[in-house]
N, C-alpha and C. Protein backbone atom coordinates (compact mmCIF):
# COMPACT_ATOMS: atom_id res chain seq x y z
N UNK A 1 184.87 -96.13 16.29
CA UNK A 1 184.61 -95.93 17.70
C UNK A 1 183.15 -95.58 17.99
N UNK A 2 182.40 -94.69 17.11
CA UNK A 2 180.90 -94.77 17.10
C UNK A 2 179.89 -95.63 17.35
N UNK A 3 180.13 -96.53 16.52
CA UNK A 3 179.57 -97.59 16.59
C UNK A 3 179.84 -98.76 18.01
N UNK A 4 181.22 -98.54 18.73
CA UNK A 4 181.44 -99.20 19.86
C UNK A 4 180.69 -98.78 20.88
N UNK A 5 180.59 -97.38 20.91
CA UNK A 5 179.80 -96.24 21.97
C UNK A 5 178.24 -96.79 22.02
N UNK A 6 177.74 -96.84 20.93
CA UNK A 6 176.25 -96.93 20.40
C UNK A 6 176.06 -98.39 21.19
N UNK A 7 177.01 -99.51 20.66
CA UNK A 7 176.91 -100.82 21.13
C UNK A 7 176.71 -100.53 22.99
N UNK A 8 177.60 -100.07 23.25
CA UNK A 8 177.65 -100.29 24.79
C UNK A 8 176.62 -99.35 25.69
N UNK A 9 176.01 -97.91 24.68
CA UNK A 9 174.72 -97.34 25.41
C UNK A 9 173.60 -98.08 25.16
N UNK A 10 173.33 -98.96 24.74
CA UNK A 10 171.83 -99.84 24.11
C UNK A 10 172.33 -100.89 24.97
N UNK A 11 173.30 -101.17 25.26
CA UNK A 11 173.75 -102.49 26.52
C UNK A 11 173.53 -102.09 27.77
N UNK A 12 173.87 -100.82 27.91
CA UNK A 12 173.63 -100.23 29.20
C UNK A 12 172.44 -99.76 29.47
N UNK A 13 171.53 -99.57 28.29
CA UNK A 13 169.91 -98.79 28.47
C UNK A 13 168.64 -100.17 28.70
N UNK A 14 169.45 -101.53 27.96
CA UNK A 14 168.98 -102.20 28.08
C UNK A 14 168.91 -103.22 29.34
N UNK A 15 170.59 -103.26 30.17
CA UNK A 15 170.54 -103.38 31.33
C UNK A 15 169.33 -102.56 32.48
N UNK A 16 169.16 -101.14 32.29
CA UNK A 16 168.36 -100.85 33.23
C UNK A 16 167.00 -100.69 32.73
N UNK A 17 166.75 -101.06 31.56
CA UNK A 17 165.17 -101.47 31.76
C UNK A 17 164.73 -103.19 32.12
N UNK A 18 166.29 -103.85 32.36
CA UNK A 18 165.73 -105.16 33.08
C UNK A 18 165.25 -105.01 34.03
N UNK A 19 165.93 -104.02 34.93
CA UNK A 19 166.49 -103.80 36.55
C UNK A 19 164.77 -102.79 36.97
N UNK A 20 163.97 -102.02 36.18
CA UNK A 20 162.91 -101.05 35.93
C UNK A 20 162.16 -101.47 35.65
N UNK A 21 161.71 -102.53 34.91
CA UNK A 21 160.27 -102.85 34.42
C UNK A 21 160.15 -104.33 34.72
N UNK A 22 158.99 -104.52 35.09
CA UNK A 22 158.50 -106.03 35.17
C UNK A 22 158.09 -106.74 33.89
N UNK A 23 158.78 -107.78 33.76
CA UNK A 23 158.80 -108.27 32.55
C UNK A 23 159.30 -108.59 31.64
N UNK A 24 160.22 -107.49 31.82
CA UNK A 24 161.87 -107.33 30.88
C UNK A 24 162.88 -108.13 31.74
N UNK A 25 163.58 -109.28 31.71
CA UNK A 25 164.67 -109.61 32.18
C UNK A 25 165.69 -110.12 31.45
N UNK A 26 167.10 -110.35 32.26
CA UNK A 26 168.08 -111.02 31.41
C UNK A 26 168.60 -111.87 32.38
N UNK A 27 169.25 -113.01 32.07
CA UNK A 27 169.83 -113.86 33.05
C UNK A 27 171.76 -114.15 31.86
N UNK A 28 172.67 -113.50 32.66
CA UNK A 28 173.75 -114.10 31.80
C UNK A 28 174.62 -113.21 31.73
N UNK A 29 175.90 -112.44 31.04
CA UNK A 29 176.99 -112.09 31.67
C UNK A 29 177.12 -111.06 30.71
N UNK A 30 178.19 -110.35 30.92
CA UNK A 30 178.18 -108.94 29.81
C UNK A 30 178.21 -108.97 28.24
N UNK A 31 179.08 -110.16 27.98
CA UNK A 31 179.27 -110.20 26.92
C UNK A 31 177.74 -110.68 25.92
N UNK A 32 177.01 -111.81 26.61
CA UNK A 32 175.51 -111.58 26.01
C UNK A 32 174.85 -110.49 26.31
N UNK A 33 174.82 -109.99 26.86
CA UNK A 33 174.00 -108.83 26.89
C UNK A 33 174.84 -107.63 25.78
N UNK A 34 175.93 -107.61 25.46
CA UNK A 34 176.19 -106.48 24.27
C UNK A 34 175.56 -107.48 22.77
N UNK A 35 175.34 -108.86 23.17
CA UNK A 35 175.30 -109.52 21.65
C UNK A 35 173.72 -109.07 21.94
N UNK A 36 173.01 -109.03 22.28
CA UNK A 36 171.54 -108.29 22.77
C UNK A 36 171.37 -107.02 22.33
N UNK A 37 172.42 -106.30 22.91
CA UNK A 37 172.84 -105.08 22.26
C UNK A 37 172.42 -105.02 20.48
N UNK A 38 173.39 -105.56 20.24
CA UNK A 38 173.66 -105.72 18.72
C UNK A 38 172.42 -106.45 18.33
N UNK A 39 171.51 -107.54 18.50
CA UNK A 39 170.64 -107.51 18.01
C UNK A 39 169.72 -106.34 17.65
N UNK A 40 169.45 -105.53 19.18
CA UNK A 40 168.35 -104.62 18.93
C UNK A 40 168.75 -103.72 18.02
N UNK A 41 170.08 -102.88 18.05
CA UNK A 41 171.02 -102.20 16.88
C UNK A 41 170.28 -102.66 15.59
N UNK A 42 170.67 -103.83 15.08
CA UNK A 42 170.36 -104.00 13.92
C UNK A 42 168.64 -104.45 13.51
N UNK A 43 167.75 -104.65 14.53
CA UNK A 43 166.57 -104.43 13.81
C UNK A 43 166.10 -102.93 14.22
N UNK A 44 166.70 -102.30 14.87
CA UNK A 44 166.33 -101.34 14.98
C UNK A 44 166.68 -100.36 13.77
N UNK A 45 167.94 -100.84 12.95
CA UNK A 45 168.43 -100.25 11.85
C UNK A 45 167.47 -100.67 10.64
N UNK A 46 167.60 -101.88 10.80
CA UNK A 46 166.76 -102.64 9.61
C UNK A 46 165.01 -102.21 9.59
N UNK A 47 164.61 -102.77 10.36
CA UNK A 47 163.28 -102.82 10.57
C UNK A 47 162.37 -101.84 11.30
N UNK A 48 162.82 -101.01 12.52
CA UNK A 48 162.07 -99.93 12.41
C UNK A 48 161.90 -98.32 11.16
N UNK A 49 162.57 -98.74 10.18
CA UNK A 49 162.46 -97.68 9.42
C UNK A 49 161.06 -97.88 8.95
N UNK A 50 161.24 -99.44 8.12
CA UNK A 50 160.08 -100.02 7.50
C UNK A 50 159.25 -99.90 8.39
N UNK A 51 158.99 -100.19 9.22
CA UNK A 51 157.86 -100.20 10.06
C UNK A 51 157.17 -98.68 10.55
N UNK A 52 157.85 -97.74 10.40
CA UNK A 52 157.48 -96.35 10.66
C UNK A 52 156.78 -95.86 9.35
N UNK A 53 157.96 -96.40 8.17
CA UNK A 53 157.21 -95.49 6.61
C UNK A 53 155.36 -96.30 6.66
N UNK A 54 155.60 -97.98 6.86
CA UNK A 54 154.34 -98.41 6.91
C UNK A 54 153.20 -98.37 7.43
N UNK A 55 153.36 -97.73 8.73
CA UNK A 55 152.22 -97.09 9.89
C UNK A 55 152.45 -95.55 9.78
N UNK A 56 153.42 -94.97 8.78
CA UNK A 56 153.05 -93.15 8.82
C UNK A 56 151.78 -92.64 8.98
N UNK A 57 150.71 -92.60 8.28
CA UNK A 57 149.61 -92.52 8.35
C UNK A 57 149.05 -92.27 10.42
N UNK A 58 149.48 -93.80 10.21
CA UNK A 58 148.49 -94.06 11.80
C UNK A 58 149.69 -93.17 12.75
N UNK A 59 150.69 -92.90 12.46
CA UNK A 59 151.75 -92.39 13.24
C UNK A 59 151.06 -90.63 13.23
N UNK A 60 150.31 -90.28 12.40
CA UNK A 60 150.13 -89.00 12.29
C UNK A 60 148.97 -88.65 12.95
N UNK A 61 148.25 -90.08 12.52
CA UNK A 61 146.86 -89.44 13.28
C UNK A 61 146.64 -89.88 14.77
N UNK A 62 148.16 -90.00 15.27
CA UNK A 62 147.70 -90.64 16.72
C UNK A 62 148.41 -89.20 17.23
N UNK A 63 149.52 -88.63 16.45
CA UNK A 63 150.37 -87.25 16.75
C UNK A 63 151.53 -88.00 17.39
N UNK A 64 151.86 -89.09 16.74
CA UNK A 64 153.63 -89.69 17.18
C UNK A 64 153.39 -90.94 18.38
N UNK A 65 152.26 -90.95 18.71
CA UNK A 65 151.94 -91.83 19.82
C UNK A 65 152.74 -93.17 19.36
N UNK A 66 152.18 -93.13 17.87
CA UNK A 66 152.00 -94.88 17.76
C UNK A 66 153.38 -95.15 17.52
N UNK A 67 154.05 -94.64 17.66
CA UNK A 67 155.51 -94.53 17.59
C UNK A 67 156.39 -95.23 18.54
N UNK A 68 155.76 -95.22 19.56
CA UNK A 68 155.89 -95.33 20.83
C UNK A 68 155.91 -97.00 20.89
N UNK A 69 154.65 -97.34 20.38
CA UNK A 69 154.00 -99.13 19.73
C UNK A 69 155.37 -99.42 19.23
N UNK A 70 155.76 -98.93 18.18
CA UNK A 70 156.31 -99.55 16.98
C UNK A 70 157.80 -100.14 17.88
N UNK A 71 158.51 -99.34 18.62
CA UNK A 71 159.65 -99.15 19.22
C UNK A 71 159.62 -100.54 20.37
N UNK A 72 157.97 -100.43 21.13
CA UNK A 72 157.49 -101.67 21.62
C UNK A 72 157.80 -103.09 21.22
N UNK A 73 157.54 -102.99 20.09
CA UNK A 73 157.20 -104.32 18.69
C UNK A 73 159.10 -104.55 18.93
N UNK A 74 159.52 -103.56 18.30
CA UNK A 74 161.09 -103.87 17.87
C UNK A 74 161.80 -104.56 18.97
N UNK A 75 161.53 -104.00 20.56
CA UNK A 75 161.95 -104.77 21.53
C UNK A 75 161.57 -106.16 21.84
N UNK A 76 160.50 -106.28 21.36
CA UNK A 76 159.72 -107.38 21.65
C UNK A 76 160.33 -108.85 20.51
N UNK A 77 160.53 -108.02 19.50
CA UNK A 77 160.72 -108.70 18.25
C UNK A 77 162.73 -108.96 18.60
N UNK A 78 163.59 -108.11 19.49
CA UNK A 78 164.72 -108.29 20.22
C UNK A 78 164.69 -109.41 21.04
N UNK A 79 163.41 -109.43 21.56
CA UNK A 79 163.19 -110.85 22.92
C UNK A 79 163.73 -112.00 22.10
N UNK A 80 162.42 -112.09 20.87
CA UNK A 80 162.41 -113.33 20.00
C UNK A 80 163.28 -113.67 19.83
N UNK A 81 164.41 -113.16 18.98
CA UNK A 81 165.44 -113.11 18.36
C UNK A 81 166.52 -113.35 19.07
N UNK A 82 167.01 -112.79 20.54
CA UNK A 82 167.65 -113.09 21.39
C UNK A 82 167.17 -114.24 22.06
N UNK A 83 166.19 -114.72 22.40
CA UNK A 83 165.43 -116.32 22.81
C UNK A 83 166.36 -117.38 22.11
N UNK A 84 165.65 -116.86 20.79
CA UNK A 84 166.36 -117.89 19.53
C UNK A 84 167.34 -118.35 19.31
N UNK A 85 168.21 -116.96 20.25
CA UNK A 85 169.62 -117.38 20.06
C UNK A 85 170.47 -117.82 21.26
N UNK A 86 169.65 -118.52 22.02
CA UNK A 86 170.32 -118.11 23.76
C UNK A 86 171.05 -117.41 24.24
N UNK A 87 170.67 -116.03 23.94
CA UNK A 87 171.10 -114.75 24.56
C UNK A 87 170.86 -114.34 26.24
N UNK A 88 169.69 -114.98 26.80
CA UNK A 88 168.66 -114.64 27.59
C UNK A 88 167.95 -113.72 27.94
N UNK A 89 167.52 -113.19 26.73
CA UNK A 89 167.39 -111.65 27.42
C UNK A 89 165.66 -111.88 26.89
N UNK A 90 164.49 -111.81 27.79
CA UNK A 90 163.24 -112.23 27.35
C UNK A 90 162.21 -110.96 27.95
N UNK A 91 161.48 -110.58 26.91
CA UNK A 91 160.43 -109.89 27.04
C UNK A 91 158.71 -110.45 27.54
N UNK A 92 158.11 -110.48 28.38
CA UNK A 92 156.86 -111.25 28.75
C UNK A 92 155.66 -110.93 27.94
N UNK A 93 155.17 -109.65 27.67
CA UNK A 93 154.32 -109.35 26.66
C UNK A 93 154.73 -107.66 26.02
N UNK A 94 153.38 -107.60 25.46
CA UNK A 94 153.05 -106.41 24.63
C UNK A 94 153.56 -105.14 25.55
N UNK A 95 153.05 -105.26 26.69
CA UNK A 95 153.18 -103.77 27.65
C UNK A 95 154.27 -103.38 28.44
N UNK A 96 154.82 -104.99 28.72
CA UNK A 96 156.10 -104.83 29.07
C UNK A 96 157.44 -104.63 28.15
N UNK A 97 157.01 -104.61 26.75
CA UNK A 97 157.83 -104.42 25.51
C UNK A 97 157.50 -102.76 25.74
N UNK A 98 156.56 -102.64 25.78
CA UNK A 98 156.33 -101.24 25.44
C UNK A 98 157.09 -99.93 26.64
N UNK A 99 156.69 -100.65 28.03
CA UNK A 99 157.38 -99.45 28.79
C UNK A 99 158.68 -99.67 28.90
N UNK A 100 159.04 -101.38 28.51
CA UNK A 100 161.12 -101.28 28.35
C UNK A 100 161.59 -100.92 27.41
N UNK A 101 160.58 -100.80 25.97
CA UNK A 101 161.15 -99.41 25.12
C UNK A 101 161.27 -98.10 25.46
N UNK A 102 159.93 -97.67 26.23
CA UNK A 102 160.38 -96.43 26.69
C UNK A 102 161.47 -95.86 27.89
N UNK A 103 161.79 -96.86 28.59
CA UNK A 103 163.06 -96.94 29.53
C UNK A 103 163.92 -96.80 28.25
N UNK A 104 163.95 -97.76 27.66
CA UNK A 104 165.43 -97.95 26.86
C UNK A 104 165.70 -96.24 26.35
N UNK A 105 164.68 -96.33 25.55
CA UNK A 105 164.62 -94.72 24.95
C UNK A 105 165.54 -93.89 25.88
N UNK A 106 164.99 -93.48 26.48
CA UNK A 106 165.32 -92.64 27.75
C UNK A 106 166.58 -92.61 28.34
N UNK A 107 166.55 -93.57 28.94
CA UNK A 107 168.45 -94.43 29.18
C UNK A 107 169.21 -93.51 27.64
N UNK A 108 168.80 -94.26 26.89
CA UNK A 108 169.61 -94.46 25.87
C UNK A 108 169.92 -92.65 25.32
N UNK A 109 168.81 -91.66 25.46
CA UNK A 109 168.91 -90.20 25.27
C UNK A 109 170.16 -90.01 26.06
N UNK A 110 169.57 -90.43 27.17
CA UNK A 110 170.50 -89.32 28.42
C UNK A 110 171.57 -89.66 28.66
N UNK A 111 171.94 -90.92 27.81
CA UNK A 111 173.72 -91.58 27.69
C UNK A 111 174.17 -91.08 26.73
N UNK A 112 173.60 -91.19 25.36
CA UNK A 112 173.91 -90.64 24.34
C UNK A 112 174.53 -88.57 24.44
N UNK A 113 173.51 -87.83 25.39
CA UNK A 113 174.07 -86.43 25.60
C UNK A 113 175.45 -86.33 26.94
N UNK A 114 175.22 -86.97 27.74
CA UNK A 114 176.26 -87.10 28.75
C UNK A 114 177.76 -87.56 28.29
N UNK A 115 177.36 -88.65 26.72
CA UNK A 115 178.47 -88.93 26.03
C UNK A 115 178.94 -87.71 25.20
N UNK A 116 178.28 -86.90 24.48
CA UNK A 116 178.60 -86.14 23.62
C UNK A 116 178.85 -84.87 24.28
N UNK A 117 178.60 -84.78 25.52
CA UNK A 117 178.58 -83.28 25.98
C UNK A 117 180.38 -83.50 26.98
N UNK A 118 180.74 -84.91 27.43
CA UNK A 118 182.10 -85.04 27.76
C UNK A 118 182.61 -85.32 26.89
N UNK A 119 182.32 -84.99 25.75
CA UNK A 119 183.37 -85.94 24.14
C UNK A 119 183.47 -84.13 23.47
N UNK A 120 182.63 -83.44 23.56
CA UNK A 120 182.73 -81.96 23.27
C UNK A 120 183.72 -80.95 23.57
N UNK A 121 184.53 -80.10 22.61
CA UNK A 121 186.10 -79.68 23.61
C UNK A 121 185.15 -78.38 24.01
N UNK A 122 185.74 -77.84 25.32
CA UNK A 122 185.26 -77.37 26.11
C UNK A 122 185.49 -75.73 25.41
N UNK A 123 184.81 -74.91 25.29
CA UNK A 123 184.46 -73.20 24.24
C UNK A 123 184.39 -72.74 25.69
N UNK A 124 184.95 -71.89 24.77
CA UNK A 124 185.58 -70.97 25.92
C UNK A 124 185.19 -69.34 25.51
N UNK A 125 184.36 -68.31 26.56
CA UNK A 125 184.18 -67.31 25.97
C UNK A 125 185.36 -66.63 25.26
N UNK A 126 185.37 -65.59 24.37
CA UNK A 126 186.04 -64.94 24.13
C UNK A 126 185.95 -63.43 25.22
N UNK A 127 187.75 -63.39 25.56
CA UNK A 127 187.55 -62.13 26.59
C UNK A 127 187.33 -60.76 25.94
C-alpha cells in the first residue's frame, strides 16, 4: 500500500506543478499521468542517489543549493523519458525543470505529512 500512496502523491504533486509553472505541462488522462508518476519514482530511486554522491562536493560548497539543480535535472530527465514514451507530460527547459521540481517537492512534503498525520492513531493524553 506504500508504494500505491507514494505513486499517487508524485501524480498529484506533479499534476500541480503543471497547473503552477510555465513550462511544465501535460496533455492526457489519469492513468498517464500516474505512468509519469512512476517514471519520476524510479529515476528518482535510481538516479538521483548517483547523482547526489557525484556532485557531494559541489552540494557542500554551495550549502545544499545544488541540490535543488540535481532534483531539476531528474525532472527534466522525467520529460525525456515520458516524451519517449508518449506519456505527454513535457518539460520546456532548465528553469522550468527547476521551479517544477521545487513545486513538486513541496506538493509532494505537504501530501506526504497530511497523509501520515490522518494515517496516525490518534494519542490521547493520559488523565
Amino acid at each position: 500500500m506504500p508504494f500505491l500512496v507514494r505513486l499517487l502523491v508524485n501524480a498529484a504533486a506533479l499534476w500541480v506543478a503543471t497547473r503552477v509553472v510555465p513550462g511544465v505541462s501535460y496533455e492526457g488522462g489519469a492513468l498517464p499521468l500516474l505512468a509519469v508518476a512512476l517514471v519520476f519514482g524510479v529515476v528518482n530511486a535510481i538516479l538521483r542517489p548517483v547523482a547526489k554522491i557525484l556532485t557531494f562536493p559541489l552540494i557542500i560548497v554551495t550549502l545544499g543549493i545544488f541540490a535543488l539543480v540535481i532534483n531539476g535535472l531528474m525532472l527534466w530527465l522525467t520529460s525525456s523519458l515520458s516524451s519517449a514514451l508518449g506519456l505527454g507530460f513535457h518539460v520546456s527547459g532548465f528553469w522550468a525543470a527547476f521551479w517544477g521540481a521545487l513545486v513538486v517537492s513541496f506538493v509532494s512534503m505537504l501530501l506526504s505529512l497530511l497523509i501520515r498525520d490522518a494515517a496516525a492513531p490518534q494519542r490521547h493524553a493520559i488523565d
